[in-house]
N, C-alpha and C. Protein backbone atom coordinates (compact mmCIF):
# COMPACT_ATOMS: atom_id res chain seq x y z
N UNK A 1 107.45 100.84 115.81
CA UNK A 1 107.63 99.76 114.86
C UNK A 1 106.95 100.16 113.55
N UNK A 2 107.57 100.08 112.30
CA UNK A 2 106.81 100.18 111.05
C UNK A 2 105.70 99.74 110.58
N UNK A 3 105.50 98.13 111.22
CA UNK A 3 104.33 97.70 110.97
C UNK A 3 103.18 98.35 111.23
N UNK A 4 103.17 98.84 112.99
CA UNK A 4 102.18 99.65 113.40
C UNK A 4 101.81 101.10 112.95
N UNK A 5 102.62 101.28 112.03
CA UNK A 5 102.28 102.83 111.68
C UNK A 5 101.85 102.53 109.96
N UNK A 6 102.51 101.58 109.52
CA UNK A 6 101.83 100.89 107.87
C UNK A 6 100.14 100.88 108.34
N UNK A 7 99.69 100.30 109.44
CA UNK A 7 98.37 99.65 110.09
C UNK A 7 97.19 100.60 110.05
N UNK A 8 98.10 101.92 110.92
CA UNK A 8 97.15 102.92 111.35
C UNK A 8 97.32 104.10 109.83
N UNK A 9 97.95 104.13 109.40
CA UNK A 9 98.22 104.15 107.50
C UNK A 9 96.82 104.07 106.90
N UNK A 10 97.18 102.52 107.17
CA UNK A 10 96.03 101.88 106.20
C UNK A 10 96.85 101.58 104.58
N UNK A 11 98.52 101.56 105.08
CA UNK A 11 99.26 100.91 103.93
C UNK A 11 99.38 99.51 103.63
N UNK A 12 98.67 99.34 102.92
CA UNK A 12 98.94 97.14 102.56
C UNK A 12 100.33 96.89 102.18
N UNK A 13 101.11 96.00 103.27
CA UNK A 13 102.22 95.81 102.86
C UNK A 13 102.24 94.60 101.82
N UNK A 14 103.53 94.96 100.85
CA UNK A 14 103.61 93.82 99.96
C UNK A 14 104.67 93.28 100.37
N UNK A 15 104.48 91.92 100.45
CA UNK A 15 105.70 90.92 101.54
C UNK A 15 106.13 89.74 100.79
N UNK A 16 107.38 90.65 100.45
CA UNK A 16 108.58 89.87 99.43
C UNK A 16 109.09 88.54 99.89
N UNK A 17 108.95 87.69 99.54
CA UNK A 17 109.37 86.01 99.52
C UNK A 17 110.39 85.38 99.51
N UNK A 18 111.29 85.28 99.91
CA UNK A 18 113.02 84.59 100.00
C UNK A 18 113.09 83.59 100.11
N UNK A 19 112.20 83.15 100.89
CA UNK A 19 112.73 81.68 101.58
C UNK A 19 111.65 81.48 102.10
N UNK A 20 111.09 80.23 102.40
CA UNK A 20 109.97 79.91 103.33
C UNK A 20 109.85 80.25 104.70
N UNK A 21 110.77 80.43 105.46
CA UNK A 21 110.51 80.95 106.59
C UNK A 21 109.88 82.45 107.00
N UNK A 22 110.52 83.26 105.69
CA UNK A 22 109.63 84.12 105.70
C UNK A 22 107.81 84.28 105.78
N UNK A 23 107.38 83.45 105.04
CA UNK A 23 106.23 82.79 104.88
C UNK A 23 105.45 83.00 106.21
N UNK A 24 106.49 82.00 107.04
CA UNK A 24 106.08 81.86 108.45
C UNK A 24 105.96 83.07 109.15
N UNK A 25 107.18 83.71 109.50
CA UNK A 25 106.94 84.96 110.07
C UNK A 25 105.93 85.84 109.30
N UNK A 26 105.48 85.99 108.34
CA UNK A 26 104.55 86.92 107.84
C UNK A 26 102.87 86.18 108.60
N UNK A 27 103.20 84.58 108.68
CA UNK A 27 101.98 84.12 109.23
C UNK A 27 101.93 85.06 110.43
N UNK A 28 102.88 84.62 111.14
CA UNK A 28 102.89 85.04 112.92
C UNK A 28 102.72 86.51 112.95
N UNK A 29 103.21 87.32 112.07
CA UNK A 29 102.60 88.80 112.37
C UNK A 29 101.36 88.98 112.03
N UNK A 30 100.70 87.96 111.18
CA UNK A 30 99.18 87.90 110.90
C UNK A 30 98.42 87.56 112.32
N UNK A 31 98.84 86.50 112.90
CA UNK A 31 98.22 86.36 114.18
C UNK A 31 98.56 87.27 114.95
N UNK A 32 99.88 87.60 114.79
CA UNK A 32 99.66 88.85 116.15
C UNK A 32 98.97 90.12 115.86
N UNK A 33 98.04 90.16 114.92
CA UNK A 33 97.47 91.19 114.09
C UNK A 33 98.59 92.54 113.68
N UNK A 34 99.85 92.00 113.67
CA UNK A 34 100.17 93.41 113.16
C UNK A 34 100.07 93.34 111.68
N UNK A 35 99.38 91.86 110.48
CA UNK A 35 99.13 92.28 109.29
C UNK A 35 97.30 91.99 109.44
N UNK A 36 96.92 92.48 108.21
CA UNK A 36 95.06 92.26 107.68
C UNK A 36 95.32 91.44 106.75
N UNK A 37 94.54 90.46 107.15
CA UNK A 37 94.56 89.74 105.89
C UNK A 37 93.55 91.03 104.43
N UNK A 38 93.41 90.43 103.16
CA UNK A 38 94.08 89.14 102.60
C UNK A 38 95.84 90.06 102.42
N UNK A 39 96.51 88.67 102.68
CA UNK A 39 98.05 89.16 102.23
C UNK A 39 98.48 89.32 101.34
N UNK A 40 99.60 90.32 100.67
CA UNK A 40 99.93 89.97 99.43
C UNK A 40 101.01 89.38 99.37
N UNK A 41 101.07 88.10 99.14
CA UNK A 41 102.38 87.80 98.94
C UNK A 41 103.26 87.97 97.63
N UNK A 42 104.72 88.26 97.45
CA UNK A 42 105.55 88.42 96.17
C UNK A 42 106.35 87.92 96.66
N UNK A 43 106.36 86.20 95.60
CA UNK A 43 107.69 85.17 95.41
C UNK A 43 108.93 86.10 94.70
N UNK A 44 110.06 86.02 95.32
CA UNK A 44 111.36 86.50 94.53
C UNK A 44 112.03 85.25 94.63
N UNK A 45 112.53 84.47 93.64
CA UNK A 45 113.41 83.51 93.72
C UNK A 45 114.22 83.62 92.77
N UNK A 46 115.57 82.73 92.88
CA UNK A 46 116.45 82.63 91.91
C UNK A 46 117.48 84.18 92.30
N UNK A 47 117.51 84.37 93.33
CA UNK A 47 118.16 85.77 93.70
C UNK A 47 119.80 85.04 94.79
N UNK A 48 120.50 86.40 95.10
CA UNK A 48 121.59 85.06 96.53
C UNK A 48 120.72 85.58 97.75
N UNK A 49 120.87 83.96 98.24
CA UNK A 49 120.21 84.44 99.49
C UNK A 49 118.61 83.58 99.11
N UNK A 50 118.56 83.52 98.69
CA UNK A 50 116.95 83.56 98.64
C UNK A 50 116.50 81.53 97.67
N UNK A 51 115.78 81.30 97.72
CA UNK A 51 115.04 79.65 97.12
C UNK A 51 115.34 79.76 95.40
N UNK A 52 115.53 78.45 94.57
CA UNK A 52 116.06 78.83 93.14
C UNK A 52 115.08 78.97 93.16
N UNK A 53 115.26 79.48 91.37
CA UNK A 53 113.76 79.92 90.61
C UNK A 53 113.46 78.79 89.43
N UNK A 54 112.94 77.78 90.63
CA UNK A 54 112.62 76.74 89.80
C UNK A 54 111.09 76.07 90.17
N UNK A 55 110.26 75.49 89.41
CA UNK A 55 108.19 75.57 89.84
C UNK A 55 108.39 74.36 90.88
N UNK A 56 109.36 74.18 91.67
CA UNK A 56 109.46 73.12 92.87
C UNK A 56 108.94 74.00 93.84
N UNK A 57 110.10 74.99 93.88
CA UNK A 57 110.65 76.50 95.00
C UNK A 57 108.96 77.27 95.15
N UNK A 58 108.58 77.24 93.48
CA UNK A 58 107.00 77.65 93.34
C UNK A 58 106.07 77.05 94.13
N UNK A 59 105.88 75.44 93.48
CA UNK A 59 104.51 75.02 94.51
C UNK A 59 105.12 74.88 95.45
N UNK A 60 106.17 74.75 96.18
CA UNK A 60 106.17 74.79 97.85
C UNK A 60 105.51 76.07 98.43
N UNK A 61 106.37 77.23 97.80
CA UNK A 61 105.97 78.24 98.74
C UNK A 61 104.34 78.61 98.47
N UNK A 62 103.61 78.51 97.43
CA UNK A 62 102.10 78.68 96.67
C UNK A 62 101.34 77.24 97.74
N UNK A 63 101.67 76.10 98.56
CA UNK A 63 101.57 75.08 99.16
C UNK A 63 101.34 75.99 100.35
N UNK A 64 101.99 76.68 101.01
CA UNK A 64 102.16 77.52 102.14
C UNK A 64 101.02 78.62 102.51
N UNK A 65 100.99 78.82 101.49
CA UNK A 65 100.67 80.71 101.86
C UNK A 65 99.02 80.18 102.20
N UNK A 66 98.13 80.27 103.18
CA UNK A 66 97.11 80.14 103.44
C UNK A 66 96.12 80.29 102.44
N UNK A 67 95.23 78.90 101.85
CA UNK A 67 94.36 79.43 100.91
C UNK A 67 93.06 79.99 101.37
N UNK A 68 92.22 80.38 102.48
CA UNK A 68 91.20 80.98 103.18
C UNK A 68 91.47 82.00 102.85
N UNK A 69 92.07 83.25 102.50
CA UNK A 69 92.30 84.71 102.24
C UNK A 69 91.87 84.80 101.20
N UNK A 70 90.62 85.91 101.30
CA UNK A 70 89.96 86.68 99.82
C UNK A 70 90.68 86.46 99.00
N UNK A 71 90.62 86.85 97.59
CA UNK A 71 91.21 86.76 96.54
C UNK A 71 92.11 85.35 96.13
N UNK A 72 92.65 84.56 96.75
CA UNK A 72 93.04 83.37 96.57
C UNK A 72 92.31 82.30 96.39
């Protein structure tokens, strides 16, 4: 799996934003430790496929992303 070899790396993944569910699954690979916190998250919106790019789409997903992680 990529994750596990990013890990033993020591590559910080940067984890691109589509949709809120993504969000979620980036949580759940946090608990299953295949990420370290702190995360980086990168909102992409206003794309197909993906939440508009409008500061609603913003504070929801910025609402989400766990504020306990360094740097946040």
């Amino acid at each position: 799996m990529l994750v596990r070899e990013t890990l033993k790396k020591g590559i910080k993944p940067e984890l691109e934003i589509f949709e809120v569910g993504m969000v979620y699954t980036c949580l759940r690979f946090l608990e299953k430790g295949l990420l370290k916190p702190p995360l980086h998250f990168q909102f992409v919106l206003g794309v197909l496929g993906g939440m508009p790019a409008t500061a609603k789409s913003l504070v929801h997903l910025s609402e989400i992303v766990p504020r306990d992680q360094p740097g946040l």
